[in-house]
C-alpha atoms as a PDB file:
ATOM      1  CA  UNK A   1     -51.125  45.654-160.437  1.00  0.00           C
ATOM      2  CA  UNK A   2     -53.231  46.632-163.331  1.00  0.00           C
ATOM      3  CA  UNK A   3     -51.160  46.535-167.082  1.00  0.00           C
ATOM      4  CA  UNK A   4     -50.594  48.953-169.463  1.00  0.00           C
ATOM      5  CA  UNK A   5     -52.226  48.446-172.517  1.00  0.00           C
ATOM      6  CA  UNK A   6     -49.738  49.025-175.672  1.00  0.00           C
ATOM      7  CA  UNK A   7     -50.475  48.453-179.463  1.00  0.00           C
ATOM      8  CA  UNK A   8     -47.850  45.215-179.063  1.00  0.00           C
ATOM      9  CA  UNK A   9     -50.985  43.253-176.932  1.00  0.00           C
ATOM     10  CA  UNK A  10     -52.723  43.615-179.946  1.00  0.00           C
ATOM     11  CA  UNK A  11     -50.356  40.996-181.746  1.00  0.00           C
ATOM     12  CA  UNK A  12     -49.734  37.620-181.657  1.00  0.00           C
ATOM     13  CA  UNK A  13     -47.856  34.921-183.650  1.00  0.00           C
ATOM     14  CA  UNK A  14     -48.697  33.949-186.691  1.00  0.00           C
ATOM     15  CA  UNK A  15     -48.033  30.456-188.048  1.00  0.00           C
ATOM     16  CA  UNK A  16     -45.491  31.722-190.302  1.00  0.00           C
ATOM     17  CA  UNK A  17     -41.915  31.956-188.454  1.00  0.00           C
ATOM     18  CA  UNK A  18     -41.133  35.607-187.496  1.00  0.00           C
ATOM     19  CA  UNK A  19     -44.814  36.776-188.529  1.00  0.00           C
ATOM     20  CA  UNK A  20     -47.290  38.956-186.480  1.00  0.00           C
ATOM     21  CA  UNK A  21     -50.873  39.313-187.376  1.00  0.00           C
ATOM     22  CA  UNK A  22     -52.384  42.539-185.379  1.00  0.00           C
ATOM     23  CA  UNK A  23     -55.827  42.432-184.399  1.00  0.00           C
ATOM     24  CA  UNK A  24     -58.624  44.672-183.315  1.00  0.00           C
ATOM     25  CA  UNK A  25     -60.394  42.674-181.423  1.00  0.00           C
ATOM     26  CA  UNK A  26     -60.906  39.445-183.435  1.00  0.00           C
ATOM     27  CA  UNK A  27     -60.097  41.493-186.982  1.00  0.00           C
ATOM     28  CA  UNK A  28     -57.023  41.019-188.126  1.00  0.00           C
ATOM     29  CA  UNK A  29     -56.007  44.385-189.166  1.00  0.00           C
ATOM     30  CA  UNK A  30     -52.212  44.361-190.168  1.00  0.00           C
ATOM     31  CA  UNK A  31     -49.438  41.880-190.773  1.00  0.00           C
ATOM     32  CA  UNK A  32     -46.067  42.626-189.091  1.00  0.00           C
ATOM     33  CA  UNK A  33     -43.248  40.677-190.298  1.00  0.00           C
ATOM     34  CA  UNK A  34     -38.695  41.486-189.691  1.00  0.00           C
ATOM     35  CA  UNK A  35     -37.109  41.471-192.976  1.00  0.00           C
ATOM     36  CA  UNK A  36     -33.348  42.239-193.921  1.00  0.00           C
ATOM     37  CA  UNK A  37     -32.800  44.593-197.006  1.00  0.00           C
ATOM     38  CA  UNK A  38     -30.282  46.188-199.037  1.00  0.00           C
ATOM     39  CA  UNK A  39     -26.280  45.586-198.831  1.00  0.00           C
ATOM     40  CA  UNK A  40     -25.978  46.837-195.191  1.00  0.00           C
ATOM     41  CA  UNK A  41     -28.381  44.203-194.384  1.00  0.00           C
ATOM     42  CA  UNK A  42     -30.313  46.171-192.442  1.00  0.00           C
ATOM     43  CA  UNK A  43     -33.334  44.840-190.209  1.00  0.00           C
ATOM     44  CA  UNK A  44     -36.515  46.630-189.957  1.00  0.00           C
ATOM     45  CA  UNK A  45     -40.099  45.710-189.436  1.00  0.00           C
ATOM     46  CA  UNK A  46     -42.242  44.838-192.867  1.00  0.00           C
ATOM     47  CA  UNK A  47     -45.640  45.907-192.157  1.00  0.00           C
ATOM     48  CA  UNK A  48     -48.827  45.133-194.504  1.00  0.00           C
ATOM     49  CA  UNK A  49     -52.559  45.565-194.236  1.00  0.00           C
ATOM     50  CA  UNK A  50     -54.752  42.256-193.924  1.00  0.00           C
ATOM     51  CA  UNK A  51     -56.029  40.315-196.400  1.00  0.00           C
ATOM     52  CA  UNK A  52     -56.505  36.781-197.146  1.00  0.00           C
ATOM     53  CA  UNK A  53     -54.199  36.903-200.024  1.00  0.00           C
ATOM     54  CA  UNK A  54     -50.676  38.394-199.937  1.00  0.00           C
ATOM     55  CA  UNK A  55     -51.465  40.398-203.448  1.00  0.00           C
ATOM     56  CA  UNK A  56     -54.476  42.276-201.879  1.00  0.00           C
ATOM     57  CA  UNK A  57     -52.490  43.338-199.009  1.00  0.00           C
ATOM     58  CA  UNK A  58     -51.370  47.153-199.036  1.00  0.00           C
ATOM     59  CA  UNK A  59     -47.598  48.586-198.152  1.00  0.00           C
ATOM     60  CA  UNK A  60     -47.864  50.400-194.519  1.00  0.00           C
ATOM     61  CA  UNK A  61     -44.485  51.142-194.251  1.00  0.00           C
ATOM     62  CA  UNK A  62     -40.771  50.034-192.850  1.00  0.00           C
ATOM     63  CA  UNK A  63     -39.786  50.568-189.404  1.00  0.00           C
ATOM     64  CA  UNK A  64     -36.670  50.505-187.036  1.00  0.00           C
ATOM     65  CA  UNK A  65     -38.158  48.193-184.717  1.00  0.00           C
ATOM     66  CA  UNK A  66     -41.436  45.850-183.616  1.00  0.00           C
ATOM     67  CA  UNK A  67     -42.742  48.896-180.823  1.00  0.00           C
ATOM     68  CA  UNK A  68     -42.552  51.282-183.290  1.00  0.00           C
ATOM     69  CA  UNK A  69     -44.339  49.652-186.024  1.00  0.00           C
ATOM     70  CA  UNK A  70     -46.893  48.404-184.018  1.00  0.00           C
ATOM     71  CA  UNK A  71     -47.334  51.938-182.223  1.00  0.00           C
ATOM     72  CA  UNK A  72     -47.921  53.608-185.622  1.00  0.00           C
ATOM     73  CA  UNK A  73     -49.733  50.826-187.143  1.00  0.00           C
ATOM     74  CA  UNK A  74     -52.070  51.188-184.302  1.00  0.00           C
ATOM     75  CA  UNK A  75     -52.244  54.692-184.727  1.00  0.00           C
ATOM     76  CA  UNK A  76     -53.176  54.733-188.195  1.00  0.00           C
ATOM     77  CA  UNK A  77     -56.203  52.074-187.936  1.00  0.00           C
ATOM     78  CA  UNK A  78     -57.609  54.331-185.448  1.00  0.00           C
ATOM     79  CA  UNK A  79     -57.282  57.467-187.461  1.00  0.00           C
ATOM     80  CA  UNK A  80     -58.410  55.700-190.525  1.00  0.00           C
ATOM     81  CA  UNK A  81     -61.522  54.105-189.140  1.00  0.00           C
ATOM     82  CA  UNK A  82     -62.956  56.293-186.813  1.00  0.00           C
ATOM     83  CA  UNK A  83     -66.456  54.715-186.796  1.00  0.00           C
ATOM     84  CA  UNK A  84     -64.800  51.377-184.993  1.00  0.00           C
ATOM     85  CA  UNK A  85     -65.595  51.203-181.724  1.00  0.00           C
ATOM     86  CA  UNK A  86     -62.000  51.606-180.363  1.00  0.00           C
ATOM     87  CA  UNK A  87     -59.970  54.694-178.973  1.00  0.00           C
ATOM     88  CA  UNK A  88     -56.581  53.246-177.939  1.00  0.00           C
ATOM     89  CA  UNK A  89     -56.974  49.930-177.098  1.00  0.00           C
ATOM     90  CA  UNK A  90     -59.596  46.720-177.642  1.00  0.00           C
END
């Protein structure tokens, strides 16, 4: 039976506990990491764009869960660089 594929195969442990580097292909493309905030304590999904050095990476947003923020993660490296050679999955 032939998988699915789903934004969350593009991710894989980092060596940081609780860190997920996304990749397209063999670029890493985002950093996905859980973080608790605020009084409530409430968990959500950190995500970041790539670099090298945490200072040059870019805010991408919060999110409820790790599906969701890899889903629109995903989505917006596709819309955002539409001369790579992906459409929805490596």
């Amino acid at each position: 039976m032939a998988h699915t594929w789903t934004p969350m195969r593009a991710l894989q442990r980092s060596v940081r506990p609780g860190e997920y580097l996304m990749f397209d292909r063999s670029r890493k493309i985002a950093v996905l990491l859980p973080v608790v905030i605020g009084p409530k304590r409430t968990k959500l999904i950190r995500v970041v764009t790539w670099a090298e050095r945490s200072e040059d990476r870019a805010l991408i947003g919060y999110f409820p869960d790790m599906e969701t923020a890899a889903w629109l993660t995903w989505q917006m490296w596709v819309k955002a660089n539409p001369s790579s050679p992906v459409d929805e999955a490596p």
